[in-house]
C-alpha atoms as a PDB file:
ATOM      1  CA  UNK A   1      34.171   7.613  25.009  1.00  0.00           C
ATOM      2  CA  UNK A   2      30.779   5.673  23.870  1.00  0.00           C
ATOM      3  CA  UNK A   3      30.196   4.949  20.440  1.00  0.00           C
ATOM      4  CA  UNK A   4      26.557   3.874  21.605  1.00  0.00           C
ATOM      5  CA  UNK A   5      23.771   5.767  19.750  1.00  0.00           C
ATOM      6  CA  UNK A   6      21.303   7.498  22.265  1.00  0.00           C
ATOM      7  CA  UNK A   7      18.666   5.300  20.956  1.00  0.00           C
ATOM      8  CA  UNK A   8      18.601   2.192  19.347  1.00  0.00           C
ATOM      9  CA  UNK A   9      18.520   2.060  15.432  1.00  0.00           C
ATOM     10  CA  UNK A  10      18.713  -1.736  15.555  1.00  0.00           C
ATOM     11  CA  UNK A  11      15.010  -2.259  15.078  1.00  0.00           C
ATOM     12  CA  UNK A  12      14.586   0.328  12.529  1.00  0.00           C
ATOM     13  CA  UNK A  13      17.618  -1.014  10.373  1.00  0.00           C
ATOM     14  CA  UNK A  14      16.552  -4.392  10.221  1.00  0.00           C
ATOM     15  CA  UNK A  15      12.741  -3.764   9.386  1.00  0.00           C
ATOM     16  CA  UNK A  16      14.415  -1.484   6.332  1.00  0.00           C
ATOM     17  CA  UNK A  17      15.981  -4.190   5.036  1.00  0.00           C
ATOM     18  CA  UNK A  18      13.313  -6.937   5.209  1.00  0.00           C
ATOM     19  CA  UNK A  19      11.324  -4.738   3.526  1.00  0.00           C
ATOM     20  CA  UNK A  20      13.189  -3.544   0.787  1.00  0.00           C
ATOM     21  CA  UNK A  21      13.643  -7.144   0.350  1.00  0.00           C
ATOM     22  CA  UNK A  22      10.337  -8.261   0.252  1.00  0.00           C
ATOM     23  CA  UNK A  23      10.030  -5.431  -2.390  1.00  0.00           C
ATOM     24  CA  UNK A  24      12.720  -7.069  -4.435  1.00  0.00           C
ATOM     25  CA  UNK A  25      11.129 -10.198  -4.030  1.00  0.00           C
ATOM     26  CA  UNK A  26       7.663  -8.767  -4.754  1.00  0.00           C
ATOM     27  CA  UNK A  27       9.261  -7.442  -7.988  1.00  0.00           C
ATOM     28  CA  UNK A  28      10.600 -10.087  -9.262  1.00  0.00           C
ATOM     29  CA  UNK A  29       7.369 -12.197  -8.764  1.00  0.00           C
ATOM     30  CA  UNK A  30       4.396 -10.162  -9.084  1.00  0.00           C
ATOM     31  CA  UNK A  31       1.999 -12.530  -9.870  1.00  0.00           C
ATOM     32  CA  UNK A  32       2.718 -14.146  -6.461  1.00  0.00           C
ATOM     33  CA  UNK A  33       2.799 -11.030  -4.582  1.00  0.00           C
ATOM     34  CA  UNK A  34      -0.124  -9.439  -6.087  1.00  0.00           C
ATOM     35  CA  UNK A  35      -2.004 -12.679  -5.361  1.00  0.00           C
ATOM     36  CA  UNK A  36      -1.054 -12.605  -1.471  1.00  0.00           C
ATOM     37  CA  UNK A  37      -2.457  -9.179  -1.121  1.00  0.00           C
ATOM     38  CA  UNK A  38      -5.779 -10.196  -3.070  1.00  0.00           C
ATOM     39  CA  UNK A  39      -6.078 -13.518  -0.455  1.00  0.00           C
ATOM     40  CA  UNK A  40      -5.516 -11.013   2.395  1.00  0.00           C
ATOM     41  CA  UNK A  41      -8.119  -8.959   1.175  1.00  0.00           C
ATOM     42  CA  UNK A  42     -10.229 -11.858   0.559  1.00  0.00           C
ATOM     43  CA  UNK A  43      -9.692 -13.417   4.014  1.00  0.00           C
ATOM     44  CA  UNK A  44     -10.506  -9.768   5.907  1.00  0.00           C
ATOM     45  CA  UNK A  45     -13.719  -9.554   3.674  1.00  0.00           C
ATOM     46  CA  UNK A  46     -14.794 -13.347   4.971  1.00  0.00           C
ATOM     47  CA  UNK A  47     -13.681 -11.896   8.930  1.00  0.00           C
ATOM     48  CA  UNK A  48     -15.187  -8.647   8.125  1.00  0.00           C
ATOM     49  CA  UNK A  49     -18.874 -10.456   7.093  1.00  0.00           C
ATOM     50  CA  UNK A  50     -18.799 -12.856   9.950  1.00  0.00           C
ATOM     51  CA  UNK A  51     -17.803 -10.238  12.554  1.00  0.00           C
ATOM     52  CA  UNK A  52     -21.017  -8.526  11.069  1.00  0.00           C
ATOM     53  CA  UNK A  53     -23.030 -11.011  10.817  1.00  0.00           C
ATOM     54  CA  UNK A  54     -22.565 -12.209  14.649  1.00  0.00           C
ATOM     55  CA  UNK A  55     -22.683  -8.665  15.698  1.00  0.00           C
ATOM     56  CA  UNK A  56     -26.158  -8.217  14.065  1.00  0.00           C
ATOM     57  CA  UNK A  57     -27.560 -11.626  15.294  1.00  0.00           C
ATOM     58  CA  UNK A  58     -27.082 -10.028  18.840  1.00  0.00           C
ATOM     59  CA  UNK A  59     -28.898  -6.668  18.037  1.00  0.00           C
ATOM     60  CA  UNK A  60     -32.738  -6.510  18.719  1.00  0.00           C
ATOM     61  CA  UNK A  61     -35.571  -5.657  16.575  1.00  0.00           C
ATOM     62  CA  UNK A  62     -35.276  -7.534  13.204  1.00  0.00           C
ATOM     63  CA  UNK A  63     -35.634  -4.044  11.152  1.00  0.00           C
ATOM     64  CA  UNK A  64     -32.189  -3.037  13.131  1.00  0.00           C
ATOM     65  CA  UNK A  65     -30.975  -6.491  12.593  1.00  0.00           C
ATOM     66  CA  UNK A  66     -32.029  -7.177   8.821  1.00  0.00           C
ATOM     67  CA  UNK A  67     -29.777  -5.179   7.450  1.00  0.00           C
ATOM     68  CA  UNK A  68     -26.504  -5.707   9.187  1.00  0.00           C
ATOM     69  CA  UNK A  69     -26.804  -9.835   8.432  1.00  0.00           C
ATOM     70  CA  UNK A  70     -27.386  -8.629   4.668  1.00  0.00           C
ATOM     71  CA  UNK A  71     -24.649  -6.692   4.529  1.00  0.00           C
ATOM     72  CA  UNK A  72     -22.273  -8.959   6.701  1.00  0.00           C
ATOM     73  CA  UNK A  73     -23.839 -12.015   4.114  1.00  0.00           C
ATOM     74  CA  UNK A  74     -22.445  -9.869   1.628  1.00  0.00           C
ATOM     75  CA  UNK A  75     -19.155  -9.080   2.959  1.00  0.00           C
ATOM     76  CA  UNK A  76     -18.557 -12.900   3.825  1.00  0.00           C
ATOM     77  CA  UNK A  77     -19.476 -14.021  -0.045  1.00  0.00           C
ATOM     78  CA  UNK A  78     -17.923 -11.555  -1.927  1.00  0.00           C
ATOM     79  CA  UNK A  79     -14.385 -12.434   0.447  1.00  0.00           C
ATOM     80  CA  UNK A  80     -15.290 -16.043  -0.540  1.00  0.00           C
ATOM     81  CA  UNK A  81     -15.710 -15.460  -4.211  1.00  0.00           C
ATOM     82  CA  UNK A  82     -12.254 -13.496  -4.085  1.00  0.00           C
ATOM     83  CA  UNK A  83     -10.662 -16.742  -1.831  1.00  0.00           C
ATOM     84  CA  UNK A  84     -12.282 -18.733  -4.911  1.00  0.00           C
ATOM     85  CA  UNK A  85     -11.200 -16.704  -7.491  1.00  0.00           C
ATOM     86  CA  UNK A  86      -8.002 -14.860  -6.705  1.00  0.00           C
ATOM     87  CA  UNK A  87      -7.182 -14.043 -10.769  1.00  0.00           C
ATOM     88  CA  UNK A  88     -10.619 -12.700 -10.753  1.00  0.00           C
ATOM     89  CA  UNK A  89      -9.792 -10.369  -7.980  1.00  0.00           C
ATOM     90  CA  UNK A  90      -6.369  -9.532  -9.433  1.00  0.00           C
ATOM     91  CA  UNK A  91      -8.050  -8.141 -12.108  1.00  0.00           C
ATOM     92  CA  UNK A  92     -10.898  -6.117 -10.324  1.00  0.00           C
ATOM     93  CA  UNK A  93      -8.107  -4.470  -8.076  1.00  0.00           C
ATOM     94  CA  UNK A  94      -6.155  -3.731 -11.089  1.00  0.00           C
ATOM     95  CA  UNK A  95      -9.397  -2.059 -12.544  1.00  0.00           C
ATOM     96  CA  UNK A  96      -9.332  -0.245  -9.562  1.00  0.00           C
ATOM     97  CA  UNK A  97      -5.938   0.995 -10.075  1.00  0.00           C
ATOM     98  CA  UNK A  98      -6.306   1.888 -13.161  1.00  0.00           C
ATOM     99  CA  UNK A  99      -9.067   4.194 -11.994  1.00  0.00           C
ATOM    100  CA  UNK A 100      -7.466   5.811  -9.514  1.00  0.00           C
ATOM    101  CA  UNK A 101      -4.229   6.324 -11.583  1.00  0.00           C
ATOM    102  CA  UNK A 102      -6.207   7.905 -14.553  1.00  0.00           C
ATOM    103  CA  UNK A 103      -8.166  10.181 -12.160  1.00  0.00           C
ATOM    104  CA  UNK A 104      -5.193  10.704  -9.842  1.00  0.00           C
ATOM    105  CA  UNK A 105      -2.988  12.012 -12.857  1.00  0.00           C
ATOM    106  CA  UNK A 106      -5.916  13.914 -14.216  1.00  0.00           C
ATOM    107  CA  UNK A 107      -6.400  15.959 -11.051  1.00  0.00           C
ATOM    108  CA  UNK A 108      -2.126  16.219 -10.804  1.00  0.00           C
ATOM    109  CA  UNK A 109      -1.791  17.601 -14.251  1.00  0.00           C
ATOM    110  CA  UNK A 110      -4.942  20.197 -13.779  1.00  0.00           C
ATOM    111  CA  UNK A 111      -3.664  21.318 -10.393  1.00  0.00           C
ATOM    112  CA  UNK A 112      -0.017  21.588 -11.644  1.00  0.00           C
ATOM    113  CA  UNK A 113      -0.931  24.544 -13.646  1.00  0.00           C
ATOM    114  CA  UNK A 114      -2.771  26.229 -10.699  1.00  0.00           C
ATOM    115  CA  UNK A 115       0.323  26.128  -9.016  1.00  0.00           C
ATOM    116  CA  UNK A 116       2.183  27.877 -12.206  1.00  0.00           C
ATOM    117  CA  UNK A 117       4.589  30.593 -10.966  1.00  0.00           C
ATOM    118  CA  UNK A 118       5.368  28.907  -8.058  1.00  0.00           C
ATOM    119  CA  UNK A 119       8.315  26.470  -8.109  1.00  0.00           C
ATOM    120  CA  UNK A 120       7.881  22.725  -8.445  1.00  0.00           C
ATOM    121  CA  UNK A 121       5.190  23.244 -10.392  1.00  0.00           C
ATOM    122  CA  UNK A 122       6.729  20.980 -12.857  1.00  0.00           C
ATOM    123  CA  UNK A 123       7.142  18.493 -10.746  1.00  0.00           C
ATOM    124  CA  UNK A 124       3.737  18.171 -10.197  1.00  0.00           C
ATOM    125  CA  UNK A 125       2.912  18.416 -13.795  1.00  0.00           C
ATOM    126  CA  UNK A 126       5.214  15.647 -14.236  1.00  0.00           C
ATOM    127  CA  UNK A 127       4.208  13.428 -11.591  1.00  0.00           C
ATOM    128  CA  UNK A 128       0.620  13.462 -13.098  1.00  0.00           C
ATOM    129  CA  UNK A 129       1.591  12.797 -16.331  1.00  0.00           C
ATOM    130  CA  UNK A 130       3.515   9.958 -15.219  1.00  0.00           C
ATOM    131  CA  UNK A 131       0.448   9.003 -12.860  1.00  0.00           C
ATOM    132  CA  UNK A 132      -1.993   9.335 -15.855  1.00  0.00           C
ATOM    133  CA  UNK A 133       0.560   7.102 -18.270  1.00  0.00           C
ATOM    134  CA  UNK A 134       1.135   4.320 -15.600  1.00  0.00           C
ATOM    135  CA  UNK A 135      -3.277   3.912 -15.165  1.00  0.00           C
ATOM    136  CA  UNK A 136      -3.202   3.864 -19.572  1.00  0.00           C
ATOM    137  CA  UNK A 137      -0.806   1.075 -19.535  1.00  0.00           C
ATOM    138  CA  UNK A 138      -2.673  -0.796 -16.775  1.00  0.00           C
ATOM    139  CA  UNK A 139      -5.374  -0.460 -18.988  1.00  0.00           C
ATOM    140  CA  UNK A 140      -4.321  -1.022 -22.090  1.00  0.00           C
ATOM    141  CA  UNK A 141      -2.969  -4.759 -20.729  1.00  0.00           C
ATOM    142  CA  UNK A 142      -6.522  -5.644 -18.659  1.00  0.00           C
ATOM    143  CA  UNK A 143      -7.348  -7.712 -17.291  1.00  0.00           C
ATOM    144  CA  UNK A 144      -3.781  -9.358 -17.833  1.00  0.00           C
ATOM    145  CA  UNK A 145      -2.632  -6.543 -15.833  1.00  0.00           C
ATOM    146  CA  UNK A 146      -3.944  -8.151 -12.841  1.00  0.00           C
ATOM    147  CA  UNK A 147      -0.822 -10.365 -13.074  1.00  0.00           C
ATOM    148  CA  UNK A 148       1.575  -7.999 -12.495  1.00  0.00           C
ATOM    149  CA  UNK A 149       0.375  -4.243 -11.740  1.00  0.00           C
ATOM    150  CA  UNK A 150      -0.474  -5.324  -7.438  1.00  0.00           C
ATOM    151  CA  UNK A 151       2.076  -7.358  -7.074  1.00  0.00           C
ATOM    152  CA  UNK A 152       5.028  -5.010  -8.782  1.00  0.00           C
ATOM    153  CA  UNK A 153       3.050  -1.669  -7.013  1.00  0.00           C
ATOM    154  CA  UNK A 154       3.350  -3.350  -3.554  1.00  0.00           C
ATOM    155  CA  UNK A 155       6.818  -4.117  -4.146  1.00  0.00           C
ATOM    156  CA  UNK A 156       7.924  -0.983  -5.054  1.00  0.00           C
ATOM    157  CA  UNK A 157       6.187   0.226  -2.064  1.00  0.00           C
ATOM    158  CA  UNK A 158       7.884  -2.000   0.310  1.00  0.00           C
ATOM    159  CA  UNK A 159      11.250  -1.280  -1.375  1.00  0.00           C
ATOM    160  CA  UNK A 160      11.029   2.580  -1.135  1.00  0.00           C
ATOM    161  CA  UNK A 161       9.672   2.023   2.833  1.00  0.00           C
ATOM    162  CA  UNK A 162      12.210  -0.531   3.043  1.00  0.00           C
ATOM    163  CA  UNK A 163      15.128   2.052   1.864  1.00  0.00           C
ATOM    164  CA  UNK A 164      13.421   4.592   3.247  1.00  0.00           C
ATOM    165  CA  UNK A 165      13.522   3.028   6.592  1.00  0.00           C
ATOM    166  CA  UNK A 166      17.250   2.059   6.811  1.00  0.00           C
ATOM    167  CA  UNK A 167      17.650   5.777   5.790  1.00  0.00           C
ATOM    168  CA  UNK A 168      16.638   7.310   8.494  1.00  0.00           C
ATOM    169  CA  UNK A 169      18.191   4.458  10.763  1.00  0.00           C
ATOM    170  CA  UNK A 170      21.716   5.259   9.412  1.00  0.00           C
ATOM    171  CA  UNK A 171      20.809   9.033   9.952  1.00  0.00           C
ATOM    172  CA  UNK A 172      19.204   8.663  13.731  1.00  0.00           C
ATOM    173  CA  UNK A 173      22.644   6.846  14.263  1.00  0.00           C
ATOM    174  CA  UNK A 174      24.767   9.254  13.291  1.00  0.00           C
ATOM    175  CA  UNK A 175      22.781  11.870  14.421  1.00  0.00           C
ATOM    176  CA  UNK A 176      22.584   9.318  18.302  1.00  0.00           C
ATOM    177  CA  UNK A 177      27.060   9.528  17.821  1.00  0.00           C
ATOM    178  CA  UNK A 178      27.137  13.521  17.249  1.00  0.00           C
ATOM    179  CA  UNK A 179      25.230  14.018  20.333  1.00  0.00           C
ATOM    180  CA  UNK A 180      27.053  11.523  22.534  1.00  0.00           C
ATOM    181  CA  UNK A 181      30.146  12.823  20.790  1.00  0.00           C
ATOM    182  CA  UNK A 182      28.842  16.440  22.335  1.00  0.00           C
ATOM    183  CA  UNK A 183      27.752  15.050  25.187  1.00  0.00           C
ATOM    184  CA  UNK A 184      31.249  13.308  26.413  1.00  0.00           C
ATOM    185  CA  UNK A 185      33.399  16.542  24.884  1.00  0.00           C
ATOM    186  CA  UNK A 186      31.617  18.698  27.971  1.00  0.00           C
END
């Protein structure tokens, strides 16, 4: 008999659980996280503007050209200014969030209730609500919410993924073992 799973869960398990640690770690030090993803976002904005930039210096006719260097120019400063000033940028992406929670949880909440009869629709309801509270509290601590809201928000998302992940690993594998099982038995 082989206890081998038809495919291999190895990979999968072990990206779970680097994940759901980096989540932990993320968590635990959200300044440091959340200031990683702002210098990623920084250093793809610099690429980003020079990619453009080159790009445009090879296109003819200055009124095709013209633009594309401005808006590469752009690009490349504003990913410098965010390099420069990664607090700064902490705090405009947690402006952002805050944004998108208050107008996610809006929309959630309204569409809850045009989903009424049907079940779940609390679930919804709730997850707005919750949605809506999470972008006031963001708020109400700007911009020293910049310090913690990325970093702890990617770091729940790589924990979930991370669990997630070593989930369904630990499922494919059992799921590999039944059909083998089946498999050998005929």
């Amino acid at each position: 008999m082989n206890d081998r799973p038809v495919i291999s869960t190895t990979p999968l398990l072990v990206m779970g659980i680097v994940l759901a640690v980096m989540g932990g770690v993320a968590i635990a030090a959200p300044a440091i996280a959340g200031t990683a993803v702002v210098l990623l976002i920084g250093s793809l904005m610099l690429l980003a503007g020079i990619a453009q930039v080159v790009a445009a210096i090879q296109v003819k006719g200055w009124s095709d050209k013209l633009p594309m260097i401005i808006l590469g120019a752009i690009t490349a400063i504003a990913g410098l200014g965010v390099l420069a000033h990664p607090l700064l940028g902490l705090s405009f992406l947690a402006l952002l969030l805050t944004i998108f929670f208050v107008v996610e949880g809006v929309w959630k909440i309204v569409a809850s209730f045009s989903f009424r009869p049907a079940t779940g629709w609390i679930a919804l309801l709730i997850s707005g609500l919750l949605t809506l509270a999470l972008g006031i509290m963001i708020w109400m601590q700007w911009p020293l919410s910049g310090l913690w809201a990325t970093g702890v928000l990617v770091g729940v998302n790589l924990l979930f993924t991370g669990v997630s992940l070593i989930g369904l690993a630990m499922t494919l594998k059992q799921a590999g073992q039944a059909v083998r099982s089946t498999i050998d038995a005929s």
